[in-house]
N, C-alpha and C. Protein backbone atom coordinates (compact mmCIF):
# COMPACT_ATOMS: atom_id res chain seq x y z
N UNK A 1 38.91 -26.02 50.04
CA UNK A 1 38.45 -25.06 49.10
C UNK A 1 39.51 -23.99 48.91
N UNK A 2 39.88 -23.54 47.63
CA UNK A 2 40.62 -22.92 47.21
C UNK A 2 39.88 -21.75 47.44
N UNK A 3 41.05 -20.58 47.91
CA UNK A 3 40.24 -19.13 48.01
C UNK A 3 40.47 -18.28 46.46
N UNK A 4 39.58 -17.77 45.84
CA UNK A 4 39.36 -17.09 45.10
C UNK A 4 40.51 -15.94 44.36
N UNK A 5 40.91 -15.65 43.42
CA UNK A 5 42.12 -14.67 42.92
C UNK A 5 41.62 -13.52 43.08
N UNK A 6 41.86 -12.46 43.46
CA UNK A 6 41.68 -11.02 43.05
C UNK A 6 41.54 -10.57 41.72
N UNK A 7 42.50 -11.32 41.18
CA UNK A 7 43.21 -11.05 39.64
C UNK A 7 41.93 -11.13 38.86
N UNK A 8 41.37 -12.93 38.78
CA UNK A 8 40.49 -13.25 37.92
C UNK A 8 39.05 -12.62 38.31
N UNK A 9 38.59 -11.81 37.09
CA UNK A 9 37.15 -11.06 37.31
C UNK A 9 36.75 -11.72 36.01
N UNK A 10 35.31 -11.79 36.29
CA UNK A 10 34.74 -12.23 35.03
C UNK A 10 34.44 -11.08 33.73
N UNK A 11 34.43 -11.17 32.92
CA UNK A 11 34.43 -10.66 31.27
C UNK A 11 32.81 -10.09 31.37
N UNK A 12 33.25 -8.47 31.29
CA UNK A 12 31.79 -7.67 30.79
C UNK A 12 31.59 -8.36 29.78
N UNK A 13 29.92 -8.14 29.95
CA UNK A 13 29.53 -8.80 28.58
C UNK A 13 28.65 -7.46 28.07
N UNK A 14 28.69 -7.64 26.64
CA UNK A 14 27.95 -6.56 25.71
C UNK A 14 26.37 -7.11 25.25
N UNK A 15 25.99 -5.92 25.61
CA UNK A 15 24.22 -6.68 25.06
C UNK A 15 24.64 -6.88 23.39
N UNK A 16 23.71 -7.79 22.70
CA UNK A 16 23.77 -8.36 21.60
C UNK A 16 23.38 -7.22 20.92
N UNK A 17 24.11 -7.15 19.47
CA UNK A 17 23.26 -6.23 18.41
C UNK A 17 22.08 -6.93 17.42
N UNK A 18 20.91 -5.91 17.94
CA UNK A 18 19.56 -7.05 17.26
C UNK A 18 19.71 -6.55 15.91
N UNK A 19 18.99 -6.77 14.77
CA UNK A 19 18.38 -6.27 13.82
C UNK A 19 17.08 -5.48 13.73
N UNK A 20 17.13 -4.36 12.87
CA UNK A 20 16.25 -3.58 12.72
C UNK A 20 14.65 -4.48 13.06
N UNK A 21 13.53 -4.35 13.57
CA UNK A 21 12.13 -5.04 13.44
C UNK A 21 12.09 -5.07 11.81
N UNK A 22 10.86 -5.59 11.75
CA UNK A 22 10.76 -5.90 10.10
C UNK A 22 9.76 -4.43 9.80
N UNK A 23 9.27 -3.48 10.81
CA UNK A 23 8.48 -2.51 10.33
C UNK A 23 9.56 -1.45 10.15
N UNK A 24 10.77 -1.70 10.43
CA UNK A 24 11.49 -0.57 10.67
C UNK A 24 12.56 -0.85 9.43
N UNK A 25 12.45 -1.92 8.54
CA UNK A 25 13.58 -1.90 7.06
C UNK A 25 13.05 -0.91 6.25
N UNK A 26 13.37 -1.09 5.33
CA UNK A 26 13.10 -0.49 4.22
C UNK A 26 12.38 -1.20 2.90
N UNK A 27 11.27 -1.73 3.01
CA UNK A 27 10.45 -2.20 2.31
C UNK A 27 11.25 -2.36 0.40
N UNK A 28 11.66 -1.07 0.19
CA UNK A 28 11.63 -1.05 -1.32
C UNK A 28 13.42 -2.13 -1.61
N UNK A 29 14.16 -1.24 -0.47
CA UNK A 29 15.66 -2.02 -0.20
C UNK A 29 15.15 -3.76 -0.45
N UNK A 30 14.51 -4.50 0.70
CA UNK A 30 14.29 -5.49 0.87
C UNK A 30 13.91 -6.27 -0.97
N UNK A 31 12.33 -5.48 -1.29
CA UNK A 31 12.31 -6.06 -2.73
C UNK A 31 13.00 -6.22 -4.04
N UNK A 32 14.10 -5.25 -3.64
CA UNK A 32 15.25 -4.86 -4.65
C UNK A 32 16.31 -6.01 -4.40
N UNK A 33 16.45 -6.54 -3.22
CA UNK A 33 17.38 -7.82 -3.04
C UNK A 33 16.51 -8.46 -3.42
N UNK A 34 14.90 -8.86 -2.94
CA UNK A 34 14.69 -10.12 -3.54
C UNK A 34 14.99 -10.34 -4.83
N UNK A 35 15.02 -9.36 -5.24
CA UNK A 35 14.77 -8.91 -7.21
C UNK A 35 16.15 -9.61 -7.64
N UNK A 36 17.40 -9.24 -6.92
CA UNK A 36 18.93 -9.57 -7.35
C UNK A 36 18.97 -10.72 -6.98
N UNK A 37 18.19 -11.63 -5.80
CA UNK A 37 18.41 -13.07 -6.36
C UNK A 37 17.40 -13.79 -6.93
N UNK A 38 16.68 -13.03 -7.27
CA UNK A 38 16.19 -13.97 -8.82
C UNK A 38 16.94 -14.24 -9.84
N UNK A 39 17.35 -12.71 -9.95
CA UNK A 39 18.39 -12.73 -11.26
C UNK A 39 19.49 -13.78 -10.88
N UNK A 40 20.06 -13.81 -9.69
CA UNK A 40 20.71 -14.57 -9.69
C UNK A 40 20.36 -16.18 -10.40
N UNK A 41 19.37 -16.87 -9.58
CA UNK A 41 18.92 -18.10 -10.12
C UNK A 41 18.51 -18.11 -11.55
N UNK A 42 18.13 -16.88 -12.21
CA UNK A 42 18.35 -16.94 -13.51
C UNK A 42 19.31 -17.20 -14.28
N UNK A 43 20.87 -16.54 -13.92
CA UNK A 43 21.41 -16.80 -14.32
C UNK A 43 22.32 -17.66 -13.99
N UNK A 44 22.24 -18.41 -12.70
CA UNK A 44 22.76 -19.85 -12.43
C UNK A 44 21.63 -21.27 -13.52
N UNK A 45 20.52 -21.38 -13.73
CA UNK A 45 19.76 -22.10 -14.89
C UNK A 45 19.63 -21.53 -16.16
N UNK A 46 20.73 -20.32 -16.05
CA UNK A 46 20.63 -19.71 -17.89
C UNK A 46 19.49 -20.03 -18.56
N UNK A 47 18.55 -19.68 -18.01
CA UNK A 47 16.74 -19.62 -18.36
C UNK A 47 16.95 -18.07 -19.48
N UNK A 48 17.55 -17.11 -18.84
CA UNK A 48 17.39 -15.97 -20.51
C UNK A 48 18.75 -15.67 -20.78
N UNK A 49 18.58 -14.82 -21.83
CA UNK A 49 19.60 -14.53 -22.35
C UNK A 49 20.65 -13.91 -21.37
N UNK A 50 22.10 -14.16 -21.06
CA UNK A 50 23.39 -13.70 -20.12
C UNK A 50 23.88 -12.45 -19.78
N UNK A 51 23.58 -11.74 -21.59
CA UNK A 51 23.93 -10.04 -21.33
C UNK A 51 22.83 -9.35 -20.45
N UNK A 52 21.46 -9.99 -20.94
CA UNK A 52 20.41 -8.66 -20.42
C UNK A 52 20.74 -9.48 -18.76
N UNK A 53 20.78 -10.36 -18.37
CA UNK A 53 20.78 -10.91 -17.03
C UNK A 53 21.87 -10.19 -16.59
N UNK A 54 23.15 -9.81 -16.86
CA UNK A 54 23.90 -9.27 -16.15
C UNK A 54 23.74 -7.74 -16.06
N UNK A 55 23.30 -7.23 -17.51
CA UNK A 55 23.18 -5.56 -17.29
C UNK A 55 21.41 -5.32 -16.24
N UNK A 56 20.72 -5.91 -16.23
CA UNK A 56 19.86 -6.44 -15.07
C UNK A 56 20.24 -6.11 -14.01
N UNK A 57 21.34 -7.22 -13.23
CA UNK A 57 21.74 -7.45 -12.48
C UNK A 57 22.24 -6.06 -11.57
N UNK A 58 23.34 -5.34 -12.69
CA UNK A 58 24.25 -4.20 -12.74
C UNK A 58 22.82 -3.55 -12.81
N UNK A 59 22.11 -3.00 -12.57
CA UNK A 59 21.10 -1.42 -12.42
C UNK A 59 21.00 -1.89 -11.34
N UNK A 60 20.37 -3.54 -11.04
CA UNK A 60 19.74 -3.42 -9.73
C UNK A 60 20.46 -3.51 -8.24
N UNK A 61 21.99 -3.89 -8.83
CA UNK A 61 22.80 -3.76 -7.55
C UNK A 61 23.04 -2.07 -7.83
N UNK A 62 23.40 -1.62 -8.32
CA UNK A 62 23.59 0.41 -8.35
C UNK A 62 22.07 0.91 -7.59
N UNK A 63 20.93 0.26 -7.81
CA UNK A 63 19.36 0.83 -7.39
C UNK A 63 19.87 0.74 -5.66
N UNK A 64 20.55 -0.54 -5.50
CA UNK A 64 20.75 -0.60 -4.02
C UNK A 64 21.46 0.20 -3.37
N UNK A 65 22.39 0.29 -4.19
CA UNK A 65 23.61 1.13 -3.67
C UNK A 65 22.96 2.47 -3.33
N UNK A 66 22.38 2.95 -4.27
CA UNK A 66 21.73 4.67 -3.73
C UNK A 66 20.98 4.62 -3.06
N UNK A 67 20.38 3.47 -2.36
CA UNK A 67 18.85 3.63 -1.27
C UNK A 67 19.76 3.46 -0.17
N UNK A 68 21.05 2.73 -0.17
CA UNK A 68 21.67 2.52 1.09
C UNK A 68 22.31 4.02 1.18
N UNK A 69 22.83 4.58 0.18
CA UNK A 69 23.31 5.92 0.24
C UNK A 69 22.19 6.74 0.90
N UNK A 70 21.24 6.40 0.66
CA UNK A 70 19.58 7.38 1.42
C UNK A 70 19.63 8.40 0.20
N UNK A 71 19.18 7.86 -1.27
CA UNK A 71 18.68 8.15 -2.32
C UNK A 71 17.10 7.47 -2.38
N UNK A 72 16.46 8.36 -2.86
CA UNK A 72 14.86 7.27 -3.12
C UNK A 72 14.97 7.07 -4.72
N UNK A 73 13.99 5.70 -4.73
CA UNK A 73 14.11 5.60 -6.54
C UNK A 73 12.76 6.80 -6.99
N UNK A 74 13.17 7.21 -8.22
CA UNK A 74 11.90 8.07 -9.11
C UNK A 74 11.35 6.82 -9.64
N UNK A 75 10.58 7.32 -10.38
CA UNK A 75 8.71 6.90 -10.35
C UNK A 75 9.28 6.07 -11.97
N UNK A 76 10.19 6.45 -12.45
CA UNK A 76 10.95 5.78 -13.76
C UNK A 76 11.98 4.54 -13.59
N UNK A 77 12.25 4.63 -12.66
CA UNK A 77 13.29 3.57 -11.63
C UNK A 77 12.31 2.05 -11.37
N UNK A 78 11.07 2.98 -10.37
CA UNK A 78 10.42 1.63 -9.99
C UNK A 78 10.02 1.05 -10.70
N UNK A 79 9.31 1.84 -12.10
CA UNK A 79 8.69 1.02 -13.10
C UNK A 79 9.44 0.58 -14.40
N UNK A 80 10.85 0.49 -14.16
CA UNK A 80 11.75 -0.58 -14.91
C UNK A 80 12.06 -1.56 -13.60
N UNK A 81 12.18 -1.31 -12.53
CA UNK A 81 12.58 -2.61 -11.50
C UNK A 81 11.09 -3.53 -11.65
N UNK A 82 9.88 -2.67 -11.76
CA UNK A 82 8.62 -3.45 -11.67
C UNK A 82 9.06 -4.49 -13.44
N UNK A 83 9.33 -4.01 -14.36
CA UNK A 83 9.02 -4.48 -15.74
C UNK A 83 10.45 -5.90 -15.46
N UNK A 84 11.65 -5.63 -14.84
CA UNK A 84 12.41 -6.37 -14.86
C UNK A 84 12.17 -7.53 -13.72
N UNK A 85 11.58 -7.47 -12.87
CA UNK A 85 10.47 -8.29 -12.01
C UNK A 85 9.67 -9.21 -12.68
N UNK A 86 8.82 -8.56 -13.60
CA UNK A 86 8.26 -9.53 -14.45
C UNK A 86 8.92 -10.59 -15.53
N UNK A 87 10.06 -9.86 -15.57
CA UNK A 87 11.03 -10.59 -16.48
C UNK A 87 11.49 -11.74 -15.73
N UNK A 88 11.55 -11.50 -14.63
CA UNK A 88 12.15 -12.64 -13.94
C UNK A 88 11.45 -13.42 -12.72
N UNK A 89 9.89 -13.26 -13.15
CA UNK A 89 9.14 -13.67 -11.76
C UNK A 89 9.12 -15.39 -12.00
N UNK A 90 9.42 -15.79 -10.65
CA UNK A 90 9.16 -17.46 -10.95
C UNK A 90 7.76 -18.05 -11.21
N UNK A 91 7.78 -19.27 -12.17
CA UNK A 91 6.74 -19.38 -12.95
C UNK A 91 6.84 -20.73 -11.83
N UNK A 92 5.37 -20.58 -11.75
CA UNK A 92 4.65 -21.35 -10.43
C UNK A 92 3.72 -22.14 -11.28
N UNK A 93 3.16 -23.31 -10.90
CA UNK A 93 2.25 -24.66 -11.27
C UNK A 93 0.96 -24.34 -11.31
């Protein structure tokens, strides 16, 4: 049996970084991505028209950007993300 190195020590290890619980996201953040990949699959099956899908697209990635900044949306915000939601809700059987 070989005697052991001084030298070789084993490698601290770092506890893992978890993710936030799901009570602890941000509810409106979360529906605002679901929202951007709809649009997305909208406009990968060019189901509507390209401009409104991209200027769409463009509010609702900027909507994100200011909630990650720790901006809240006004009451005029949600209810164009709600109207553009409907624009793009998947049509189910």
């Amino acid at each position: 049996m070989k005697p052991t190195s001084p030298i070789l020590k084993p490698a601290k290890k770092k506890p893992a970084k978890r993710k936030p619980s799901f009570e602890k996201r941000n509810p409106v953040l979360s529906k605002l991505l679901d929202l951007k990949y709809r649009i997305n699959d909208a406009y990968r099956n060019r189901e509507d028209d390209d401009m409104n899908t991209i200027h769409d697209k463009s509010w609702v990635i900027k909507q994100i950007e200011d909630i990650r900044n720790g901006r809240v949306l006004s009451k005029n915000n949600m209810l164009k993300a709600n109207d553009i939601w409907k624009a793009y809700e998947t049509k189910s059987i």
